[in-house]
ModelCIF file with pLDDT and N, C-alpha, C, O atoms, coordinates in Angstrom:
data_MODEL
#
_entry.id   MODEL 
#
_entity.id                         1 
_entity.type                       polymer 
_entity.pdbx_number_of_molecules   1 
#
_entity_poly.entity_id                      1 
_entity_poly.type                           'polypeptide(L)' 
_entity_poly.nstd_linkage                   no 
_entity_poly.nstd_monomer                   no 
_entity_poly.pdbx_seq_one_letter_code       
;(UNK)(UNK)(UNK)(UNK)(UNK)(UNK)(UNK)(UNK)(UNK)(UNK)(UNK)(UNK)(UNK)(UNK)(UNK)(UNK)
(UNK)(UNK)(UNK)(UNK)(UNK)(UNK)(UNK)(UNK)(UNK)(UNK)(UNK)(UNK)(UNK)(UNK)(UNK)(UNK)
(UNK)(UNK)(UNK)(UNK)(UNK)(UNK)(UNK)(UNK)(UNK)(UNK)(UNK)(UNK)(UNK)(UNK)
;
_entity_poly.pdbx_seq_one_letter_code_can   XXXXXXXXXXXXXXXXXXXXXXXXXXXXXXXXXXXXXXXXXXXXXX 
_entity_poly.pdbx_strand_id                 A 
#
loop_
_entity_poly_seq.entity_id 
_entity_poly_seq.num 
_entity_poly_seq.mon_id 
_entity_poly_seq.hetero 
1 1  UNK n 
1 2  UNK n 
1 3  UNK n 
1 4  UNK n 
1 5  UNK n 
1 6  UNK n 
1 7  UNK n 
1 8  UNK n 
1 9  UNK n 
1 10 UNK n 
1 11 UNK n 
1 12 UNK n 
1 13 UNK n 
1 14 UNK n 
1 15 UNK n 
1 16 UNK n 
1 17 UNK n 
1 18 UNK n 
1 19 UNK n 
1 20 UNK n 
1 21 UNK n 
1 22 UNK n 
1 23 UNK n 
1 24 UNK n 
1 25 UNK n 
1 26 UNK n 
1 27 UNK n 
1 28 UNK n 
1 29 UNK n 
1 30 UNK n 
1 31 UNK n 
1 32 UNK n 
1 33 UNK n 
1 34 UNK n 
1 35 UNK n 
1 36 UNK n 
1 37 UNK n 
1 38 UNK n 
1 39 UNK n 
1 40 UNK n 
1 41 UNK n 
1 42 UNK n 
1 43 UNK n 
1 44 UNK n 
1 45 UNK n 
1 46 UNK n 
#
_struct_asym.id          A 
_struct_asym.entity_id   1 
#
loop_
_ma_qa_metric.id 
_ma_qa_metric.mode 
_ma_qa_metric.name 
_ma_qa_metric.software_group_id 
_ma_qa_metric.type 
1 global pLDDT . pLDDT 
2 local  pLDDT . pLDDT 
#
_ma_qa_metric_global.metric_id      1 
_ma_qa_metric_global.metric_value   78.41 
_ma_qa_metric_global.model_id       1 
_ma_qa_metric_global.ordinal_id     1 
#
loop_
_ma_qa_metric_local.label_asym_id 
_ma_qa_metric_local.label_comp_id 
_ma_qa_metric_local.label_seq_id 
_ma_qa_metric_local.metric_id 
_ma_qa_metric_local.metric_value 
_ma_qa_metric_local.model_id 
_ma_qa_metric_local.ordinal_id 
A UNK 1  2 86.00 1 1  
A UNK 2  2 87.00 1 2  
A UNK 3  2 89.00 1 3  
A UNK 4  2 88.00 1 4  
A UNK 5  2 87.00 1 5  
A UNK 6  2 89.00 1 6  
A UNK 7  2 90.00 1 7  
A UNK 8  2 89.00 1 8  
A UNK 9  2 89.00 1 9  
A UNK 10 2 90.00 1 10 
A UNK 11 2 89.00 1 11 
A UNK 12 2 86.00 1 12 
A UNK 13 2 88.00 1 13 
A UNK 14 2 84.00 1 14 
A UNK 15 2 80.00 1 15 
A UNK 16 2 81.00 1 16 
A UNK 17 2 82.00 1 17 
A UNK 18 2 81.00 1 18 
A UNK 19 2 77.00 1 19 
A UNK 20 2 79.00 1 20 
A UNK 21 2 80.00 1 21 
A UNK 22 2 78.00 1 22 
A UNK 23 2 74.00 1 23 
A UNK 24 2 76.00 1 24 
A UNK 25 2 73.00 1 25 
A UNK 26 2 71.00 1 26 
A UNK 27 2 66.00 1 27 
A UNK 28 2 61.00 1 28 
A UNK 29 2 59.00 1 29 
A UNK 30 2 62.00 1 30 
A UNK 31 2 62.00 1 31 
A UNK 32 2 69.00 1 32 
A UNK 33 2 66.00 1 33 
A UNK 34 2 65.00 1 34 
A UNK 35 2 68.00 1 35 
A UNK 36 2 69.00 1 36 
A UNK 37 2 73.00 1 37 
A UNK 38 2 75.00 1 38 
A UNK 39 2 77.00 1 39 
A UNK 40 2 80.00 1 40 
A UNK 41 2 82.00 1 41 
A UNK 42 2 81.00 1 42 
A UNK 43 2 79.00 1 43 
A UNK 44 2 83.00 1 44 
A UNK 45 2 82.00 1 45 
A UNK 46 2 85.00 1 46 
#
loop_
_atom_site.group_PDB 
_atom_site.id 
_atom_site.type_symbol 
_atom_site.label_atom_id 
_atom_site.label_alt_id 
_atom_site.label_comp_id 
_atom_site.label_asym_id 
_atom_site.label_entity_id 
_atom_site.label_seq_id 
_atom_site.pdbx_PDB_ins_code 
_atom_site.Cartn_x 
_atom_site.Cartn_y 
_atom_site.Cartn_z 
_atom_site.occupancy 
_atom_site.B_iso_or_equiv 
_atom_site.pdbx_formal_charge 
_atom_site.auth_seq_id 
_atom_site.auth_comp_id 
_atom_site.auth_asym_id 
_atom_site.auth_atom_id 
_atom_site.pdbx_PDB_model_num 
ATOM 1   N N  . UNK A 1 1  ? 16.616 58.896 -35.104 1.00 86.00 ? 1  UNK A N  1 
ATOM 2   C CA . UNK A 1 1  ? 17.498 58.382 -36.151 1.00 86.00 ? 1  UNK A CA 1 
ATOM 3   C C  . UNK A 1 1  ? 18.716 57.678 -35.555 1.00 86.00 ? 1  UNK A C  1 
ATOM 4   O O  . UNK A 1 1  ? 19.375 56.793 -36.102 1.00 86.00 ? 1  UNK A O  1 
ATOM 5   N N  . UNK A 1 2  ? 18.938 58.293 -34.163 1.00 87.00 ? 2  UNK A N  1 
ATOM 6   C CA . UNK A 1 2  ? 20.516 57.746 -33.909 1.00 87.00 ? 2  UNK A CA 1 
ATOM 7   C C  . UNK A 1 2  ? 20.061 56.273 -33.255 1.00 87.00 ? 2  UNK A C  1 
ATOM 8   O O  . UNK A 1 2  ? 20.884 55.360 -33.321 1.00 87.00 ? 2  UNK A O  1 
ATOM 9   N N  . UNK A 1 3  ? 18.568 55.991 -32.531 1.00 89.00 ? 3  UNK A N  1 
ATOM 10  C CA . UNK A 1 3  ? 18.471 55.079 -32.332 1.00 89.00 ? 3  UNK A CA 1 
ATOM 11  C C  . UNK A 1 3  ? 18.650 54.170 -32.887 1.00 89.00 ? 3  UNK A C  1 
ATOM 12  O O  . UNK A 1 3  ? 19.390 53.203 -32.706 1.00 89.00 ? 3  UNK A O  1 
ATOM 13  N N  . UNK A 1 4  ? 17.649 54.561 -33.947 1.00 88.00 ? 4  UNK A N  1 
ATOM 14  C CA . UNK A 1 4  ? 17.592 53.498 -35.720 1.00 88.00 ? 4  UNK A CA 1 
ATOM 15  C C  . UNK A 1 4  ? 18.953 52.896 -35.569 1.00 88.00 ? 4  UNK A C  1 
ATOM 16  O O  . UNK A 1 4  ? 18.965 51.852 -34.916 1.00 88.00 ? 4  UNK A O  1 
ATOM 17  N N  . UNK A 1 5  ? 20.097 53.319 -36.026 1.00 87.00 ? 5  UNK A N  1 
ATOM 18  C CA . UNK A 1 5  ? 21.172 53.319 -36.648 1.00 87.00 ? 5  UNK A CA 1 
ATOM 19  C C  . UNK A 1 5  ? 22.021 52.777 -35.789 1.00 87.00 ? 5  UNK A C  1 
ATOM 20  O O  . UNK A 1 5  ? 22.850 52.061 -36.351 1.00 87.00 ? 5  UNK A O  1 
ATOM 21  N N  . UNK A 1 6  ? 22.174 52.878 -34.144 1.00 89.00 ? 6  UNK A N  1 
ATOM 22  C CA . UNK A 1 6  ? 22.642 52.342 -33.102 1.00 89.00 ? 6  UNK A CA 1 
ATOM 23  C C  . UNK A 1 6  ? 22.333 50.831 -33.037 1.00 89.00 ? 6  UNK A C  1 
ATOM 24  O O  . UNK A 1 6  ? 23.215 49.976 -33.114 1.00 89.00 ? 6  UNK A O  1 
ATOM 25  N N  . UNK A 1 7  ? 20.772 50.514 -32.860 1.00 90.00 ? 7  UNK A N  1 
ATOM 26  C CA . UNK A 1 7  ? 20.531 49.006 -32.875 1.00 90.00 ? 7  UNK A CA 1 
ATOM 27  C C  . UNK A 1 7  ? 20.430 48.230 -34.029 1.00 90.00 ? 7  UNK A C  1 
ATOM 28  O O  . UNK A 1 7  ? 20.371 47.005 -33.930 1.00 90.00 ? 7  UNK A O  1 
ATOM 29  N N  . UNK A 1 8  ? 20.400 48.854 -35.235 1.00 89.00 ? 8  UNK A N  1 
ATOM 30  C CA . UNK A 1 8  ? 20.836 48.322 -36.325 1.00 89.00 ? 8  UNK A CA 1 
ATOM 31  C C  . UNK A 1 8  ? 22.203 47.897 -36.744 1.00 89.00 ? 8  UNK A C  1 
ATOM 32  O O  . UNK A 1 8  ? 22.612 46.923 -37.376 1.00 89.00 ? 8  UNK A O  1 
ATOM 33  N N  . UNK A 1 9  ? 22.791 48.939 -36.191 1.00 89.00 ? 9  UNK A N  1 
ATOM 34  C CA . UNK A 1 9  ? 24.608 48.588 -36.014 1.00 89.00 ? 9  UNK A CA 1 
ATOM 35  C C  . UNK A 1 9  ? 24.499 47.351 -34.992 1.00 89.00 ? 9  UNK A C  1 
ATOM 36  O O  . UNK A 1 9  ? 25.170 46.357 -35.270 1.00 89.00 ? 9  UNK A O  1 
ATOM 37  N N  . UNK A 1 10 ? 23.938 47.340 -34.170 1.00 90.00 ? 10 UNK A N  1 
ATOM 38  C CA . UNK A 1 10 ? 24.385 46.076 -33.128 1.00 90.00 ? 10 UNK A CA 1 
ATOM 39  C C  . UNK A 1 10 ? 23.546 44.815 -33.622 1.00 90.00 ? 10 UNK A C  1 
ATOM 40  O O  . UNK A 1 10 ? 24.148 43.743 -33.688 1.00 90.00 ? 10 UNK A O  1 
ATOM 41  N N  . UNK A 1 11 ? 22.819 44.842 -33.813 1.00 89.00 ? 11 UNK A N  1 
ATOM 42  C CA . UNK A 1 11 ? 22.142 43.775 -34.900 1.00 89.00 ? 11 UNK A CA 1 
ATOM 43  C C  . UNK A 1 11 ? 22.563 43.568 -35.754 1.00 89.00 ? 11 UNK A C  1 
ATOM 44  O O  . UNK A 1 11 ? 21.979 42.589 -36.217 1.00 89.00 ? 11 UNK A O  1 
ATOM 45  N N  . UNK A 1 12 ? 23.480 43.955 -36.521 1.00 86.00 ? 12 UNK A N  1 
ATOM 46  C CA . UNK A 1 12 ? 24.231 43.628 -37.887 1.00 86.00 ? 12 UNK A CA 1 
ATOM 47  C C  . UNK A 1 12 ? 25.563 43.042 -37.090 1.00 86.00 ? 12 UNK A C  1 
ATOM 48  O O  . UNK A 1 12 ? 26.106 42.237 -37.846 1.00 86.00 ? 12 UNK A O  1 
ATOM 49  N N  . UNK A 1 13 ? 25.937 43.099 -36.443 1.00 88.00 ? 13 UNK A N  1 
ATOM 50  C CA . UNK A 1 13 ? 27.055 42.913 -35.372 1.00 88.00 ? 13 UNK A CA 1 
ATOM 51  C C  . UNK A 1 13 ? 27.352 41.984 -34.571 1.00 88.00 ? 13 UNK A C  1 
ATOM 52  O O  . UNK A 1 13 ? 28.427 41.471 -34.262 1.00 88.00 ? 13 UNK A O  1 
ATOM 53  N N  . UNK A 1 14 ? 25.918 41.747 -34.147 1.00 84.00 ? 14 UNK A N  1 
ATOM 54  C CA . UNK A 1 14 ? 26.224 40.935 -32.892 1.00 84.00 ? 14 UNK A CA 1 
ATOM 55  C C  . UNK A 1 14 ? 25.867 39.180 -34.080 1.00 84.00 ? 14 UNK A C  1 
ATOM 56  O O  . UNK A 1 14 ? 26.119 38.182 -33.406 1.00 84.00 ? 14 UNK A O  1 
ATOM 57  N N  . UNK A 1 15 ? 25.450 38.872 -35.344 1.00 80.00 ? 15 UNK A N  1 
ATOM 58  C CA . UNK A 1 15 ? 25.530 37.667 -35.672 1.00 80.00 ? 15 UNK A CA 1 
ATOM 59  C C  . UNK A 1 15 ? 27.107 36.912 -35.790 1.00 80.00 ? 15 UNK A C  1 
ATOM 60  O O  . UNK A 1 15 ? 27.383 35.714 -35.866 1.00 80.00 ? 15 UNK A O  1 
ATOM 61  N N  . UNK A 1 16 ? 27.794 37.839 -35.777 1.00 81.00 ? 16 UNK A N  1 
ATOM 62  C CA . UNK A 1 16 ? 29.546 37.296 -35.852 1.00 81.00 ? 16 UNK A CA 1 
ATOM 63  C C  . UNK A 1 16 ? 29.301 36.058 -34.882 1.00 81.00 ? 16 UNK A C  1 
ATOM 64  O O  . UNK A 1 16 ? 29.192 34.878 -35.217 1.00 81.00 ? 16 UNK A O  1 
ATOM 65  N N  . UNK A 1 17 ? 29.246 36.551 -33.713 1.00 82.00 ? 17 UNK A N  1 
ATOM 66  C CA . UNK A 1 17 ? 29.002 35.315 -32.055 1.00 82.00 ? 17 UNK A CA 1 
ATOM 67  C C  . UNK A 1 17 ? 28.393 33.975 -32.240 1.00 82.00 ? 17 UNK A C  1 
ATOM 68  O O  . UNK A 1 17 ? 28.573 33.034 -31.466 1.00 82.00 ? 17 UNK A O  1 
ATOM 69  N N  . UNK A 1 18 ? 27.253 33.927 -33.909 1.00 81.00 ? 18 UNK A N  1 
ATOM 70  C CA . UNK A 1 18 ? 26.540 32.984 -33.552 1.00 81.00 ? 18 UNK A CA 1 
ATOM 71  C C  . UNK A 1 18 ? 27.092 31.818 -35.002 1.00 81.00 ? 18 UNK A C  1 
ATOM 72  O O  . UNK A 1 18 ? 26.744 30.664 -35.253 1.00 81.00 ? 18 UNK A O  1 
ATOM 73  N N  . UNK A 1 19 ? 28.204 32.881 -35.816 1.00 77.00 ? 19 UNK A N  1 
ATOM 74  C CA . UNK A 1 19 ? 28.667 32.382 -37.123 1.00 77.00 ? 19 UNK A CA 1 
ATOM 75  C C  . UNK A 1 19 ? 29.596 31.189 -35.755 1.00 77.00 ? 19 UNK A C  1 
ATOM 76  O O  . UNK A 1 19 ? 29.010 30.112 -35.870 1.00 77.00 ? 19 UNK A O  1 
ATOM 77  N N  . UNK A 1 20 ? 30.338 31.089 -35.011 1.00 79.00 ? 20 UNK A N  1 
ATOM 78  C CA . UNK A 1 20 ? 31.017 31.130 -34.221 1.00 79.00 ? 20 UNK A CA 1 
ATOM 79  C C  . UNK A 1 20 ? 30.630 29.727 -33.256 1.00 79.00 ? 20 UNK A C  1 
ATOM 80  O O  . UNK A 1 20 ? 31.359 28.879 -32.741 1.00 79.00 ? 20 UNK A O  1 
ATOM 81  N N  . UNK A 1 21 ? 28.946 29.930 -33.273 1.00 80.00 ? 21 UNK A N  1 
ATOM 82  C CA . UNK A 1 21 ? 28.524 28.718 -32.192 1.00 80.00 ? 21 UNK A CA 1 
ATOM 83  C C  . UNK A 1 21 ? 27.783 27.883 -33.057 1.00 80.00 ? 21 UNK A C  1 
ATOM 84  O O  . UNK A 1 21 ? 27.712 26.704 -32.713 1.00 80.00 ? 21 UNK A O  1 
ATOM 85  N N  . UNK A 1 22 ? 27.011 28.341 -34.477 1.00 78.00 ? 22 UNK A N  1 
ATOM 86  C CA . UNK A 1 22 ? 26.390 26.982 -34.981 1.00 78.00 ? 22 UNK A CA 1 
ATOM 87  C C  . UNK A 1 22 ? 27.087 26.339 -36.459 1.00 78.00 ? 22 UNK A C  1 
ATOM 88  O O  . UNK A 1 22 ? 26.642 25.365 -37.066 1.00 78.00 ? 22 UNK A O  1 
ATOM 89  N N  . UNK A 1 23 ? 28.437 27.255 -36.898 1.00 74.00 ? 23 UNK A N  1 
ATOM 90  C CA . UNK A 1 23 ? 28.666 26.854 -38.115 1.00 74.00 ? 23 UNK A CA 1 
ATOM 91  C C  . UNK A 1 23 ? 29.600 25.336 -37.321 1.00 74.00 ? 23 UNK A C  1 
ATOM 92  O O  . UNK A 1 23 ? 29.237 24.183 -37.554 1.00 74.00 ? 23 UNK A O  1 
ATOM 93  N N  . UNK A 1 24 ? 30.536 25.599 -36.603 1.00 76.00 ? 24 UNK A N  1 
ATOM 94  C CA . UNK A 1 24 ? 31.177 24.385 -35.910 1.00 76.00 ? 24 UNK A CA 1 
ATOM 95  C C  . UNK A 1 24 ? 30.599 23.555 -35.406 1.00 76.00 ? 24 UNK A C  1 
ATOM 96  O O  . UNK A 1 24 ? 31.345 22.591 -35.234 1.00 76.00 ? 24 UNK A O  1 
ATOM 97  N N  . UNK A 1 25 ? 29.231 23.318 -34.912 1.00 73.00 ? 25 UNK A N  1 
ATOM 98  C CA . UNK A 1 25 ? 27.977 22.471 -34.408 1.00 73.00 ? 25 UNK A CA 1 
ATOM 99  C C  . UNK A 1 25 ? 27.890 21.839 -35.312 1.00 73.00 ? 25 UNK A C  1 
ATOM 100 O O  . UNK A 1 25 ? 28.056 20.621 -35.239 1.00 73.00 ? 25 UNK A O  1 
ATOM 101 N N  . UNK A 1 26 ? 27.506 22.672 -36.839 1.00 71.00 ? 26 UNK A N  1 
ATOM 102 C CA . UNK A 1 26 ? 26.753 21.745 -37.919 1.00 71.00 ? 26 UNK A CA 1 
ATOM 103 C C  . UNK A 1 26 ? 27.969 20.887 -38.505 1.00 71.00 ? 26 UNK A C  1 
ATOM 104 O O  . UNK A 1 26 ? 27.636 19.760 -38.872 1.00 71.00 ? 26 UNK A O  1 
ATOM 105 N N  . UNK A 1 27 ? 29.188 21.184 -38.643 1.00 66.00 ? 27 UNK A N  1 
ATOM 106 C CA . UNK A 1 27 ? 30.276 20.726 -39.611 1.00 66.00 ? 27 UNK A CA 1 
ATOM 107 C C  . UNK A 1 27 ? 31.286 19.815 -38.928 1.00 66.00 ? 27 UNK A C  1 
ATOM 108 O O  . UNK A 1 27 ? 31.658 18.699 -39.291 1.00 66.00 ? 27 UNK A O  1 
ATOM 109 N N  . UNK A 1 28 ? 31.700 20.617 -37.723 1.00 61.00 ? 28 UNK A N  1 
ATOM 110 C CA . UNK A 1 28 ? 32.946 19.871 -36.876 1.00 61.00 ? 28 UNK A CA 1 
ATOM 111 C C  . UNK A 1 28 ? 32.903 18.436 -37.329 1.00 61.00 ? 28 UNK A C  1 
ATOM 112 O O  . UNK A 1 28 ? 33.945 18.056 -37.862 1.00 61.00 ? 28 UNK A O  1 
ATOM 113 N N  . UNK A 1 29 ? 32.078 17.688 -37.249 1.00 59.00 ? 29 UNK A N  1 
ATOM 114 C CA . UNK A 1 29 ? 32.158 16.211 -37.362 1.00 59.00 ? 29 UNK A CA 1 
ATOM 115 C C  . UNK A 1 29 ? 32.682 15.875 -38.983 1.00 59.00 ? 29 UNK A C  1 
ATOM 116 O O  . UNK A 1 29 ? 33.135 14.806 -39.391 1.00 59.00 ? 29 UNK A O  1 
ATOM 117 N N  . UNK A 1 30 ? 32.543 16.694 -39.483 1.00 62.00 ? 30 UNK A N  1 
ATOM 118 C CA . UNK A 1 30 ? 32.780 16.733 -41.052 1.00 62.00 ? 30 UNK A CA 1 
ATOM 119 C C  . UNK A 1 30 ? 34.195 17.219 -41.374 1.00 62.00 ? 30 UNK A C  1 
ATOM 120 O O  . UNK A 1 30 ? 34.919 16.745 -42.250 1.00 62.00 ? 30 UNK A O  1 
ATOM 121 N N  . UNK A 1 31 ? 34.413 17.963 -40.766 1.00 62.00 ? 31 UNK A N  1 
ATOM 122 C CA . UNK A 1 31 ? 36.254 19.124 -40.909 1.00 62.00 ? 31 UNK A CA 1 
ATOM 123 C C  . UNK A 1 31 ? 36.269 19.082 -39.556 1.00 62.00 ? 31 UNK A C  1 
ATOM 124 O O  . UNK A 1 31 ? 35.586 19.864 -38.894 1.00 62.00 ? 31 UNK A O  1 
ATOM 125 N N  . UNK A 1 32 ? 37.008 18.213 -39.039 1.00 69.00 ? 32 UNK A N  1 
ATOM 126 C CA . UNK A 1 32 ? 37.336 18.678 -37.396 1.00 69.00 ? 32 UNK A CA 1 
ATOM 127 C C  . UNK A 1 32 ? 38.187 19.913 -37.404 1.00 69.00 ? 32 UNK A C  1 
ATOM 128 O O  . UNK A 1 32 ? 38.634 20.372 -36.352 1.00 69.00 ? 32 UNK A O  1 
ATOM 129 N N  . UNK A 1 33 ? 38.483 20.613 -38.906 1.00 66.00 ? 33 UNK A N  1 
ATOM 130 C CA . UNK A 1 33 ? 39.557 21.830 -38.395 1.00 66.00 ? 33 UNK A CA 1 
ATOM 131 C C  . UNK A 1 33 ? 38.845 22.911 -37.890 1.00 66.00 ? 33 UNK A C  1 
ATOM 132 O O  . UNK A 1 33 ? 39.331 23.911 -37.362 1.00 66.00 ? 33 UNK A O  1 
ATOM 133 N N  . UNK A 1 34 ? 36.804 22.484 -38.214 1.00 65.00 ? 34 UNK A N  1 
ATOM 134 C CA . UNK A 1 34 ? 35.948 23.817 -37.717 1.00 65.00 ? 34 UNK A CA 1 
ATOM 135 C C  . UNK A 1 34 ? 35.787 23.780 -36.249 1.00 65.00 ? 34 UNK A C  1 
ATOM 136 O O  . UNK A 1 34 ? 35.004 24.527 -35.663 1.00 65.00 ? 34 UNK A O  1 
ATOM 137 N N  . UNK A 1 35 ? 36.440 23.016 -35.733 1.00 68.00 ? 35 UNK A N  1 
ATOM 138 C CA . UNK A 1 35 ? 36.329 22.654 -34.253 1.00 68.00 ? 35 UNK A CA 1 
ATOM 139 C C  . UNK A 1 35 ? 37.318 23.879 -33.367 1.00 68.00 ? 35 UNK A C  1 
ATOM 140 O O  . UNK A 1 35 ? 37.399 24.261 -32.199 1.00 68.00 ? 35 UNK A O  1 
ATOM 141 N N  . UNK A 1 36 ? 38.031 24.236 -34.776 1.00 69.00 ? 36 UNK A N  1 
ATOM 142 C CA . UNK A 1 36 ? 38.912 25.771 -33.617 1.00 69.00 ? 36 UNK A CA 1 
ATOM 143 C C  . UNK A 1 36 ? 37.965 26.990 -33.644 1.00 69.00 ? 36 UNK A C  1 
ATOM 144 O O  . UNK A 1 36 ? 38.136 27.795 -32.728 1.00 69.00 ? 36 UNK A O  1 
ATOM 145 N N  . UNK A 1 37 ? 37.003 27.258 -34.535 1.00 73.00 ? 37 UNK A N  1 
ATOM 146 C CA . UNK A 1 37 ? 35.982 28.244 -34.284 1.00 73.00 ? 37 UNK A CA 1 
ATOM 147 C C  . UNK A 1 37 ? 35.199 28.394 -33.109 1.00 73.00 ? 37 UNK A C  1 
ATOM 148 O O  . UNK A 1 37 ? 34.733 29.370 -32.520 1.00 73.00 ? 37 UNK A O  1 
ATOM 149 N N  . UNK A 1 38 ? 35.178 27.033 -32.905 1.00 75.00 ? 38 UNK A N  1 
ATOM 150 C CA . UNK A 1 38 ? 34.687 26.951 -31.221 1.00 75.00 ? 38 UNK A CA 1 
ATOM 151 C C  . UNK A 1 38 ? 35.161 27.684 -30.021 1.00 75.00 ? 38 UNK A C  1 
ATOM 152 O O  . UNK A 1 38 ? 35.381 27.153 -28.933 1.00 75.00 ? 38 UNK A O  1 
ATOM 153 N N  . UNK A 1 39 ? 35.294 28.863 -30.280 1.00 77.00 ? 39 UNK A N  1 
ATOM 154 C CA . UNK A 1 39 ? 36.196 29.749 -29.276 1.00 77.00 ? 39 UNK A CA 1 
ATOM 155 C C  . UNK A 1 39 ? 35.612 29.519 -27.769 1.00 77.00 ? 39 UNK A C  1 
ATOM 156 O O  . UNK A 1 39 ? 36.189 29.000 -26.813 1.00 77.00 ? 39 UNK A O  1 
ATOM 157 N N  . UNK A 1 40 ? 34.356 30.034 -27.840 1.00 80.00 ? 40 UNK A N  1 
ATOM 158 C CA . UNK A 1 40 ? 33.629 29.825 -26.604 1.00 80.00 ? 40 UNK A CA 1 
ATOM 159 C C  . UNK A 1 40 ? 33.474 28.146 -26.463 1.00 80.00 ? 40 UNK A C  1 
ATOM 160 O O  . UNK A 1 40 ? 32.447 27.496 -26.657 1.00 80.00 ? 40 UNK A O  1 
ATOM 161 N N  . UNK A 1 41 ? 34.510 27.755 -26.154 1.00 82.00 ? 41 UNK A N  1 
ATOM 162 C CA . UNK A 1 41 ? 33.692 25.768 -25.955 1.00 82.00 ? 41 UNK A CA 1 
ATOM 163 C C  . UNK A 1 41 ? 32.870 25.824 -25.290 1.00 82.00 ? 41 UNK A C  1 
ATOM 164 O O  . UNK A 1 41 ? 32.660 25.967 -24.086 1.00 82.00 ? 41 UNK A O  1 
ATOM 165 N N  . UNK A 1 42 ? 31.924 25.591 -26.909 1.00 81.00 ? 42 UNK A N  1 
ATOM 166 C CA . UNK A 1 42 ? 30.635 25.401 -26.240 1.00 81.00 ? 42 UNK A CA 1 
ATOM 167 C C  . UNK A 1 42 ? 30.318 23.755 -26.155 1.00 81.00 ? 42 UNK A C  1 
ATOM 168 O O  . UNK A 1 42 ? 30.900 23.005 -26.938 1.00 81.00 ? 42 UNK A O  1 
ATOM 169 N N  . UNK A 1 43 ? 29.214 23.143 -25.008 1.00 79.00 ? 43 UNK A N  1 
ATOM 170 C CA . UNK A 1 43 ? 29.853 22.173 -24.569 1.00 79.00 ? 43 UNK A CA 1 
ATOM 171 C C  . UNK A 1 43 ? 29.310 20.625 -26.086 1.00 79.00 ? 43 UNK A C  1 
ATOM 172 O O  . UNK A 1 43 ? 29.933 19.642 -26.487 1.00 79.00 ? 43 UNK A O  1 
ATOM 173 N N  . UNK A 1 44 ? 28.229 21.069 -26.369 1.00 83.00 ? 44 UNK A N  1 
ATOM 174 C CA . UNK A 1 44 ? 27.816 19.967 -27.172 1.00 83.00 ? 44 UNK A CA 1 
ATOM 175 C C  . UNK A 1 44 ? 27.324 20.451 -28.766 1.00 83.00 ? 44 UNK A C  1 
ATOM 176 O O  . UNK A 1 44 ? 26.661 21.482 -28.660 1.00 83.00 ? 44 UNK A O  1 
ATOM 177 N N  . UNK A 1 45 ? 27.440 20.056 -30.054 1.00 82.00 ? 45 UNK A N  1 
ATOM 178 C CA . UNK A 1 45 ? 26.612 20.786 -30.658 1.00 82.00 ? 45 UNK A CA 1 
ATOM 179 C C  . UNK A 1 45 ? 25.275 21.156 -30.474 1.00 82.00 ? 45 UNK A C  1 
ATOM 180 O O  . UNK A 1 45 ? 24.781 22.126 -31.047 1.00 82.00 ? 45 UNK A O  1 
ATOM 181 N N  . UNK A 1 46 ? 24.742 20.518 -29.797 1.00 85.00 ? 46 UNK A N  1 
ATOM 182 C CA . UNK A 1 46 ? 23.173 20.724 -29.663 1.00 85.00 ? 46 UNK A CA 1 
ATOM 183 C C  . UNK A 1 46 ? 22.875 21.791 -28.669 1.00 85.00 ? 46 UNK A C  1 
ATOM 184 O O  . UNK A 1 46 ? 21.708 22.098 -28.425 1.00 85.00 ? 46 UNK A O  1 
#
């Protein structure tokens, strides 16, 4: 059970990182203000 509940917690968790790398990919060119979400500069949208 504690497994269950351990990698389910980190799987529910770990999508924050990716709100982070593809919402500013898809938009930046649209709202350059999503261009500060880019924490990790990442180098290209693609």
């Amino acid at each position: 059970l504690i497994t269950r509940g351990a990698l389910t917690t980190f799987s529910v968790a770990n999508d924050l990182a990716k709100y982070f790398a593809i919402l500013p990919a898809m938009f930046a060119a649209i709202y350059p203000q999503l261009g500060g979400l880019n924490v990790m500069r990442l180098a290209t949208p693609e």
